[in-house]
N, C-alpha and C. Protein backbone atom coordinates (compact mmCIF):
# COMPACT_ATOMS: atom_id res chain seq x y z
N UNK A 1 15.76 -27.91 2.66
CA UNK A 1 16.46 -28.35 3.83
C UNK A 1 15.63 -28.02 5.07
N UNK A 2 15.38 -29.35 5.56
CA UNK A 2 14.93 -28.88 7.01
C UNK A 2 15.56 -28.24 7.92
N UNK A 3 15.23 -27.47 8.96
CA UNK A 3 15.47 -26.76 10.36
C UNK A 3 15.46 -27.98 11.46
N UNK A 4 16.41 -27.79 11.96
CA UNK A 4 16.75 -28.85 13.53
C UNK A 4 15.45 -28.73 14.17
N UNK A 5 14.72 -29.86 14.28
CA UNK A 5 13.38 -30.07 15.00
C UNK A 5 11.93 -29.65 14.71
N UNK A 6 12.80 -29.67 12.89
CA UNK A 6 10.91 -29.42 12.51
C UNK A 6 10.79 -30.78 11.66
N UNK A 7 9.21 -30.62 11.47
CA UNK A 7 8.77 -31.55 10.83
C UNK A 7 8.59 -31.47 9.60
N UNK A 8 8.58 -32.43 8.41
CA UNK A 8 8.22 -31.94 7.20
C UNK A 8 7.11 -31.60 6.71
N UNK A 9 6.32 -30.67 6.05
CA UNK A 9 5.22 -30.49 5.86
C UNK A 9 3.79 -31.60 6.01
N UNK A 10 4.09 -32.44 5.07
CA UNK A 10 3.38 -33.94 5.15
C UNK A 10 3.32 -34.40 6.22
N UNK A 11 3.90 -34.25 6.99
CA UNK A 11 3.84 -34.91 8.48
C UNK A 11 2.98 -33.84 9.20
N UNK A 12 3.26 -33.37 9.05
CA UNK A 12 2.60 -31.77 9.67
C UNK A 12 1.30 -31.89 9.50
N UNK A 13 0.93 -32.01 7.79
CA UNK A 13 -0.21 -31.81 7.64
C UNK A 13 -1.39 -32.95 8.52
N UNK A 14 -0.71 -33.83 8.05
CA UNK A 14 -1.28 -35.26 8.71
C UNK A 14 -1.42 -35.40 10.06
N UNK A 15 -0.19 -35.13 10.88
CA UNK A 15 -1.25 -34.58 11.97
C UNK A 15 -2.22 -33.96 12.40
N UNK A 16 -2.23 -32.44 11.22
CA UNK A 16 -3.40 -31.71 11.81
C UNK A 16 -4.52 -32.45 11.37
N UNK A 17 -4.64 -32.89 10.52
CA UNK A 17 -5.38 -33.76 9.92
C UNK A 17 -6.23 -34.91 10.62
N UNK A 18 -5.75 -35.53 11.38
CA UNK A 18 -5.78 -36.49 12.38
C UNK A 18 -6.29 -35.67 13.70
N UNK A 19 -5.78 -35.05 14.37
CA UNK A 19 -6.73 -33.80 15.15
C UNK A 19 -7.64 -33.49 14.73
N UNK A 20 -7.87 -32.90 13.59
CA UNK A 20 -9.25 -32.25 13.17
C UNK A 20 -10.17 -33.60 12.91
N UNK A 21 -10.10 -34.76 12.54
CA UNK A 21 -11.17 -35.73 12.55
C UNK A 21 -11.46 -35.96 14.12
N UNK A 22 -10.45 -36.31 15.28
CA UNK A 22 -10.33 -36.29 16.61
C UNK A 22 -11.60 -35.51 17.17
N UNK A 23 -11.22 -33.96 16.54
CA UNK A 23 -12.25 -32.74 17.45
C UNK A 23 -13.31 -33.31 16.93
N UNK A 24 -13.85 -33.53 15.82
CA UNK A 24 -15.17 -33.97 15.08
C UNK A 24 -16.07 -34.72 15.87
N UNK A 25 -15.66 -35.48 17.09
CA UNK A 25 -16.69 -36.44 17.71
C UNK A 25 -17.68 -37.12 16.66
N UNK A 26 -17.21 -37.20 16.08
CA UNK A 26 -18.02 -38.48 14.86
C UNK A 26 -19.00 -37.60 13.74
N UNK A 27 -19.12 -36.26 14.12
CA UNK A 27 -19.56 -35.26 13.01
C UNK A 27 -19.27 -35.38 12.11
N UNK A 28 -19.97 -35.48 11.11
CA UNK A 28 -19.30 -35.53 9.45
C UNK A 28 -18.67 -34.55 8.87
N UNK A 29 -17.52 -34.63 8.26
CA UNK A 29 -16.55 -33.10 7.68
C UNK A 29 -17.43 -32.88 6.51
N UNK A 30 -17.14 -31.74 6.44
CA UNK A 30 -18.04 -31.25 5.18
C UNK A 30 -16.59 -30.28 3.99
N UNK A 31 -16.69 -30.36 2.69
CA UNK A 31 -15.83 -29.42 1.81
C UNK A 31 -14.17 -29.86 2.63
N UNK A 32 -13.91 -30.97 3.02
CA UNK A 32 -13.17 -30.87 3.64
C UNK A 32 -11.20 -30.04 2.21
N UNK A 33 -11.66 -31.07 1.48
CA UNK A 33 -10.80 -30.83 0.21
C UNK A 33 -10.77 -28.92 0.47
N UNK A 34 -11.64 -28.76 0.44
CA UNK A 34 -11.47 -26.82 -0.26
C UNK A 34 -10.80 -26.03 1.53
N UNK A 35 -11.26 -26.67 2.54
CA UNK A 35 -11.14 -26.17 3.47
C UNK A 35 -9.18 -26.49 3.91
N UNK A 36 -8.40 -27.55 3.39
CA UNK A 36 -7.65 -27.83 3.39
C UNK A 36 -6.36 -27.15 2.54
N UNK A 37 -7.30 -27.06 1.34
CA UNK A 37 -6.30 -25.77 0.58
C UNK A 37 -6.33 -24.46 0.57
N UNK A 38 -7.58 -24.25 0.96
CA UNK A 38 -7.44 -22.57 1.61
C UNK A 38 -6.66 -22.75 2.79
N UNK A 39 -6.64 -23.57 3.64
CA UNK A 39 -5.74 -23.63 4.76
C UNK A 39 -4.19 -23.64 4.55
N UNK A 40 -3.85 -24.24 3.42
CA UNK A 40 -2.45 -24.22 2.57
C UNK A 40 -2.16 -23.24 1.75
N UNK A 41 -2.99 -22.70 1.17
CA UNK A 41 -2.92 -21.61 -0.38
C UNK A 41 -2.66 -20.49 0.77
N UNK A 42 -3.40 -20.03 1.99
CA UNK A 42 -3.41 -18.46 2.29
C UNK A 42 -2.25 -18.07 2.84
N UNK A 43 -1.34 -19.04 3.27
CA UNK A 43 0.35 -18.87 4.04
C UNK A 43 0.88 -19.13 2.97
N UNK A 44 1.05 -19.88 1.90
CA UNK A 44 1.73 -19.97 0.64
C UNK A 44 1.66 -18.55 0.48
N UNK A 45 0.47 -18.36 0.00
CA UNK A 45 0.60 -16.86 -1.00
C UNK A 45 0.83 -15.66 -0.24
N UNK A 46 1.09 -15.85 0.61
CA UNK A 46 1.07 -14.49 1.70
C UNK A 46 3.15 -14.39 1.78
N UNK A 47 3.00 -16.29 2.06
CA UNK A 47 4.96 -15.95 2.37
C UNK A 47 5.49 -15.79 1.30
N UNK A 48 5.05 -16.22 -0.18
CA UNK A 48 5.36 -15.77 -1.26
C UNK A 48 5.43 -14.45 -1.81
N UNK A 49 4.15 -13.69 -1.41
CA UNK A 49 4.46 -12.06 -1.86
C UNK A 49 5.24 -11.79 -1.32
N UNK A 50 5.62 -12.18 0.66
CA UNK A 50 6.41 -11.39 0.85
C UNK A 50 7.95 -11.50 0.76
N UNK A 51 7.60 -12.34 0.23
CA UNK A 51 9.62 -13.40 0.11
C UNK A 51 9.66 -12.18 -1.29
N UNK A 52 8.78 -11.76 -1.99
CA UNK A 52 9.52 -11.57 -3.48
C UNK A 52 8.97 -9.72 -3.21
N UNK A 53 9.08 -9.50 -2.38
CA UNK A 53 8.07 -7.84 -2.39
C UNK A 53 7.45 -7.83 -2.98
N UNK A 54 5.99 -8.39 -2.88
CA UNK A 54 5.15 -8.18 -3.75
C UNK A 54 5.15 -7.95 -5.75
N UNK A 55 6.21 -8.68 -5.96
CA UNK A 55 6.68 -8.89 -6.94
C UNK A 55 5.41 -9.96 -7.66
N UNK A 56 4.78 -9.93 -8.33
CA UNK A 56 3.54 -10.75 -8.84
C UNK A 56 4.03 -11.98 -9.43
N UNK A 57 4.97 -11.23 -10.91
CA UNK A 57 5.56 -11.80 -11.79
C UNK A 57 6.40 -12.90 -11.25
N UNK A 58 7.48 -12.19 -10.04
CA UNK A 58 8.34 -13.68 -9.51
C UNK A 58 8.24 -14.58 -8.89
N UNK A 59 6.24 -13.94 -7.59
CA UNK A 59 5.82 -15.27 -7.46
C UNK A 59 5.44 -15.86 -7.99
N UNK A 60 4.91 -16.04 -9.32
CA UNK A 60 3.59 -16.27 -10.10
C UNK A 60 4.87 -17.85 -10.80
N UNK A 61 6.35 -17.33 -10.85
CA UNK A 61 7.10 -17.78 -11.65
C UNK A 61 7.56 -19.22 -10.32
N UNK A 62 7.82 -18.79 -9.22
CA UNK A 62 8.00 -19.20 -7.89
C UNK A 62 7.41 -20.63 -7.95
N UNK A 63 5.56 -20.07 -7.47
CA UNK A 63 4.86 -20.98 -7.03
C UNK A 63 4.45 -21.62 -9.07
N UNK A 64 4.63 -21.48 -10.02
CA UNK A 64 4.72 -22.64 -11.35
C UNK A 64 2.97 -22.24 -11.57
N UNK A 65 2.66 -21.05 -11.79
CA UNK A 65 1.58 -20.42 -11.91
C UNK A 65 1.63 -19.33 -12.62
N UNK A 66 0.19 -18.95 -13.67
CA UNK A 66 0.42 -17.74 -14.23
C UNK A 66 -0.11 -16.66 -13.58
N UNK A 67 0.49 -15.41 -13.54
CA UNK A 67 -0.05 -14.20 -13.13
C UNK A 67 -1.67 -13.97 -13.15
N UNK A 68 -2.43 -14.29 -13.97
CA UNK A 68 -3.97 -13.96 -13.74
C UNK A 68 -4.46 -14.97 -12.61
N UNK A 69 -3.90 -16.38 -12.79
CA UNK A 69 -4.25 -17.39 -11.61
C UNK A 69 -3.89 -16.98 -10.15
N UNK A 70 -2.46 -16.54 -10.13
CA UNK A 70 -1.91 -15.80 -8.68
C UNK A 70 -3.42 -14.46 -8.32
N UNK A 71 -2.96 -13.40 -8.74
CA UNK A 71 -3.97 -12.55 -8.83
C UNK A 71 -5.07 -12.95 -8.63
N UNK A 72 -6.30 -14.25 -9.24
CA UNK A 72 -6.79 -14.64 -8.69
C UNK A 72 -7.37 -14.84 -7.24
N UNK A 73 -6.13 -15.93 -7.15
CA UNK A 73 -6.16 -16.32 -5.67
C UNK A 73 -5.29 -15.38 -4.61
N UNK A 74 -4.72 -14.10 -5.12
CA UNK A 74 -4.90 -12.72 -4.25
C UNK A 74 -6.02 -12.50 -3.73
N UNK A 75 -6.73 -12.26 -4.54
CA UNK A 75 -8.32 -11.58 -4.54
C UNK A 75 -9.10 -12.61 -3.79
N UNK A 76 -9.08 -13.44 -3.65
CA UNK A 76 -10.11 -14.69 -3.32
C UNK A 76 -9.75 -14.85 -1.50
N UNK A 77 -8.39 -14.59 -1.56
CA UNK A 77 -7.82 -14.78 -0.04
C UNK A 77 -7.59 -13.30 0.72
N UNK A 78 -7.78 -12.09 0.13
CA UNK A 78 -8.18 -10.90 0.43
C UNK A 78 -6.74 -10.68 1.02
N UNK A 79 -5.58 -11.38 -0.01
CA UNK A 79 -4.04 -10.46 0.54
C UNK A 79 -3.71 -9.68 -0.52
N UNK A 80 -2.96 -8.45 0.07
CA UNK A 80 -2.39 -7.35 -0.36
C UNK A 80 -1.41 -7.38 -1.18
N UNK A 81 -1.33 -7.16 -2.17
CA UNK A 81 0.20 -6.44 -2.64
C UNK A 81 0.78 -5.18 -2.69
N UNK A 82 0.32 -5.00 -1.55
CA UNK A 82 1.00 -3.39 -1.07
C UNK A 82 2.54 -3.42 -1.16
């Protein structure tokens, strides 16, 4: 369920999306794919630990992922499960 006056993600994204070719002045994007999901994966996994207290197991179950893959991409995005 959306919040009164937000946008849905997809829309969201697509704008930023559309800005960031904008700033480019005709520069070519580079890795744009990897730069897009680290841009998505590091607030996923961050609001996920903390939605579940650092619970591994219930994000891992959450985001439709196994625990060594989460953990993983803990380690890769340098967040805590403190």
């Amino acid at each position: 369920m959306l919040r009164k006056g937000k946008k849905p993600l997809a829309t969201m994204t697509e704008s930023a999306l559309e800005d960031y070719f904008k700033k480019l002045n005709g520069t070519a994007p580079g890795d744009l794919y990897d730069l897009v999901l680290s841009e998505v994966e590091r607030p996923l996994f961050r609001t996920v630990m903390a939605y579940t207290e650092g619970n591994q197991s219930r994000a891992a179950e959450i985001l439709g992922i196994n625990r060594g893959t989460l953990r993983k991409k803990l380690k890769a995005y340098a967040i805590s499960v403190d």
